[in-house]
Protein backbone atom coordinates (compact mmCIF):
# COMPACT_ATOMS: atom_id res chain seq x y z
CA UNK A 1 18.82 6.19 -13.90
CA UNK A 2 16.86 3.92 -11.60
CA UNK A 3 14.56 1.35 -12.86
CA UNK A 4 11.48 -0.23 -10.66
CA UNK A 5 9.58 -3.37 -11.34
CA UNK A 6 6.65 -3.59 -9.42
CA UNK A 7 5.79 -7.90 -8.85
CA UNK A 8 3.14 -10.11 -7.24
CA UNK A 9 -0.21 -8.40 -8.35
CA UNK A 10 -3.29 -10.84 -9.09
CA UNK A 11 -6.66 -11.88 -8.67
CA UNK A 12 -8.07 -12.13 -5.03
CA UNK A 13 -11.09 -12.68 -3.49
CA UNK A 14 -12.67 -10.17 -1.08
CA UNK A 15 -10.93 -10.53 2.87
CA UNK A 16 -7.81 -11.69 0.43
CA UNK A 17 -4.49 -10.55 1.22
CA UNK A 18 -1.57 -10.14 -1.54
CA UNK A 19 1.76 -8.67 -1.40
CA UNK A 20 3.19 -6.36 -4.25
CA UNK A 21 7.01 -6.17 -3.82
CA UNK A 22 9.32 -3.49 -5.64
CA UNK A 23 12.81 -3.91 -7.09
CA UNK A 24 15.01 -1.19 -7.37
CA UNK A 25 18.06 -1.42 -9.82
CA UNK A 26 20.52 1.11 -11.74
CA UNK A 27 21.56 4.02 -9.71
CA UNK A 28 19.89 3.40 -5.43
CA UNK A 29 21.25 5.77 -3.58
CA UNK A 30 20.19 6.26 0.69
CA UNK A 31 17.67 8.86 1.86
CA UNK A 32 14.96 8.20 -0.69
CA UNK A 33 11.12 7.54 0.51
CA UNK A 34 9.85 4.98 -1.76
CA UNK A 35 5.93 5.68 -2.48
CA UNK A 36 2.64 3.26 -3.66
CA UNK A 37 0.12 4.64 -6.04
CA UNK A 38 -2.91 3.20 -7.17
CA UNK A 39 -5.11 3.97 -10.35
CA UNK A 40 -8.90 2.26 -10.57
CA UNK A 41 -10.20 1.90 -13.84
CA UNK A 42 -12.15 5.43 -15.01
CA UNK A 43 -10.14 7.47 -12.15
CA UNK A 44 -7.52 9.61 -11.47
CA UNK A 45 -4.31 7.71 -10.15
CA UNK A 46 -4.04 8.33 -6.01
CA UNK A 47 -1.60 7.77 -3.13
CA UNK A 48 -1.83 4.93 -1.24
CA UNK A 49 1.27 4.72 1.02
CA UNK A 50 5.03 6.15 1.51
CA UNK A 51 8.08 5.13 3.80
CA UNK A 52 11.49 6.70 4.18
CA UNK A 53 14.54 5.62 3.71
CA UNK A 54 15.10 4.07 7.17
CA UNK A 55 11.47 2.72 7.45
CA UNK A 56 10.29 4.84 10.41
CA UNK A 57 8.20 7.08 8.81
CA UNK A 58 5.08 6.58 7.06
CA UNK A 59 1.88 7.88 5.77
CA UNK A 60 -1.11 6.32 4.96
CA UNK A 61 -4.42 7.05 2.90
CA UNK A 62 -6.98 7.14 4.84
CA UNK A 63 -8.92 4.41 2.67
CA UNK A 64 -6.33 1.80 3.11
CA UNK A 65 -5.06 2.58 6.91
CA UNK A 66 -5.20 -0.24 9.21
CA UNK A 67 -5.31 -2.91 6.21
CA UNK A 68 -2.20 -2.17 4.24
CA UNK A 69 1.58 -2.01 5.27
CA UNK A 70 4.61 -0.81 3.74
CA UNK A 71 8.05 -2.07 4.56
CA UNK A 72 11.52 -2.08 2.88
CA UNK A 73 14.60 -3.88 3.01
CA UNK A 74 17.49 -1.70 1.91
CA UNK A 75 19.60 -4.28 1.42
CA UNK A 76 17.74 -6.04 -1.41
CA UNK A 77 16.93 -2.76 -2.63
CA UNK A 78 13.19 -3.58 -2.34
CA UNK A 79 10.15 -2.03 -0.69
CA UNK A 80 6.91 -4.14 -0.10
CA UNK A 81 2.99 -3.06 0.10
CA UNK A 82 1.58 -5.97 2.26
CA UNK A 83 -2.58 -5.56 1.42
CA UNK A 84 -5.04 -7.31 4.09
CA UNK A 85 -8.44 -7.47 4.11
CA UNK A 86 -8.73 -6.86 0.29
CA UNK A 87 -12.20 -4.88 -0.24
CA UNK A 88 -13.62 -4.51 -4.19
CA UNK A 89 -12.71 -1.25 -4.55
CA UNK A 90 -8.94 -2.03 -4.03
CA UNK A 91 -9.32 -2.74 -7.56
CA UNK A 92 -6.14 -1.11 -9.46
CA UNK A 93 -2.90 -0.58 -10.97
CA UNK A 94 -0.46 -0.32 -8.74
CA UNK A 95 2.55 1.26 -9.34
CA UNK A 96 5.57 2.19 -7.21
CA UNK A 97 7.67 5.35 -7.19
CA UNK A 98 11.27 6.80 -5.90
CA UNK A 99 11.43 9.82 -4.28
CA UNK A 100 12.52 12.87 -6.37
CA UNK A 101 14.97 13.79 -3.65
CA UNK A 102 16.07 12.39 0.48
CA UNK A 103 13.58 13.26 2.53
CA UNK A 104 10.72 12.17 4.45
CA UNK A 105 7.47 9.83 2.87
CA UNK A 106 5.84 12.47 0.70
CA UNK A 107 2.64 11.55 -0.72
CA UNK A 108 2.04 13.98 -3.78
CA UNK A 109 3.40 12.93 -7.38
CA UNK A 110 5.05 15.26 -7.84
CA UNK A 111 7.48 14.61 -5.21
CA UNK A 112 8.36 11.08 -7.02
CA UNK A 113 10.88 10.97 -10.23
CA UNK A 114 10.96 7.26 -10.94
CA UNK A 115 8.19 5.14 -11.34
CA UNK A 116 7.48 1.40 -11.94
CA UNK A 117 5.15 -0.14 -15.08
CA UNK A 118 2.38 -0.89 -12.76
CA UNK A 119 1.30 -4.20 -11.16
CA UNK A 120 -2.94 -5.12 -11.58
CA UNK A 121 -4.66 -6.16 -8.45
CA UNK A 122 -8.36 -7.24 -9.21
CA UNK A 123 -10.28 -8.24 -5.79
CA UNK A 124 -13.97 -9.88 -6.42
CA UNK A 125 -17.09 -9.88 -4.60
């Protein structure tokens, strides 16, 4: 069993920055990709960003590319979506997610088996 709690969601203004960090406990074992997802009010929940398990590898929607980072620290059992340049339509639930198996940063759902209770980030106009 592996429990995530997603922290550090808010209110921001647009050009904001925030940073959403994600705390791993119960059973972390290596060679996991940990995954962001986002879901805006009315639509379907989509990826936002992956890494691997040693941090080299990651994807990126294209929406958020250039304005968001991902980063972990293995030892704190802990990954971290760092947002810049918060736009309106940033506006979500974010939630974070453990890969369902080692391998690279997979960005479909169903490639994720643990996933955190969501964190709101609400970025005005």
């Amino acid at each position: 069993q592996v429990h995530l709690v997603e922290s550090g969601g808010g209110l921001v203004q647009a050009g904001g920055s925030l940073r959403l960090s994600c705390a791993a406990s119960g059973r972390t074992v290596s060679g996991y990709a940990m995954g962001w997802f986002r879901q805006a009010p009315g639509k379907e929940r989509e990826f936002v960003t992956a890494i691997d398990w040693s941090g080299d590898a990651t994807k990126y929607a294209d929406s958020v590319k250039g304005r968001f980072t991902t980063s972990r620290d293995n030892a704190k059992n802990t990954v971290y979506l760092q947002m810049n340049s918060l736009k309106p339509e940033d506006t979500a639930v974010y939630y974070c997610a453990r890969g369902k198996y080692p391998g690279p940063p997979w960005t479909s759902e169903r490639d994720y088996a643990y996933w955190g209770q969501g964190a709101q980030v609400t970025v005005s106009s």
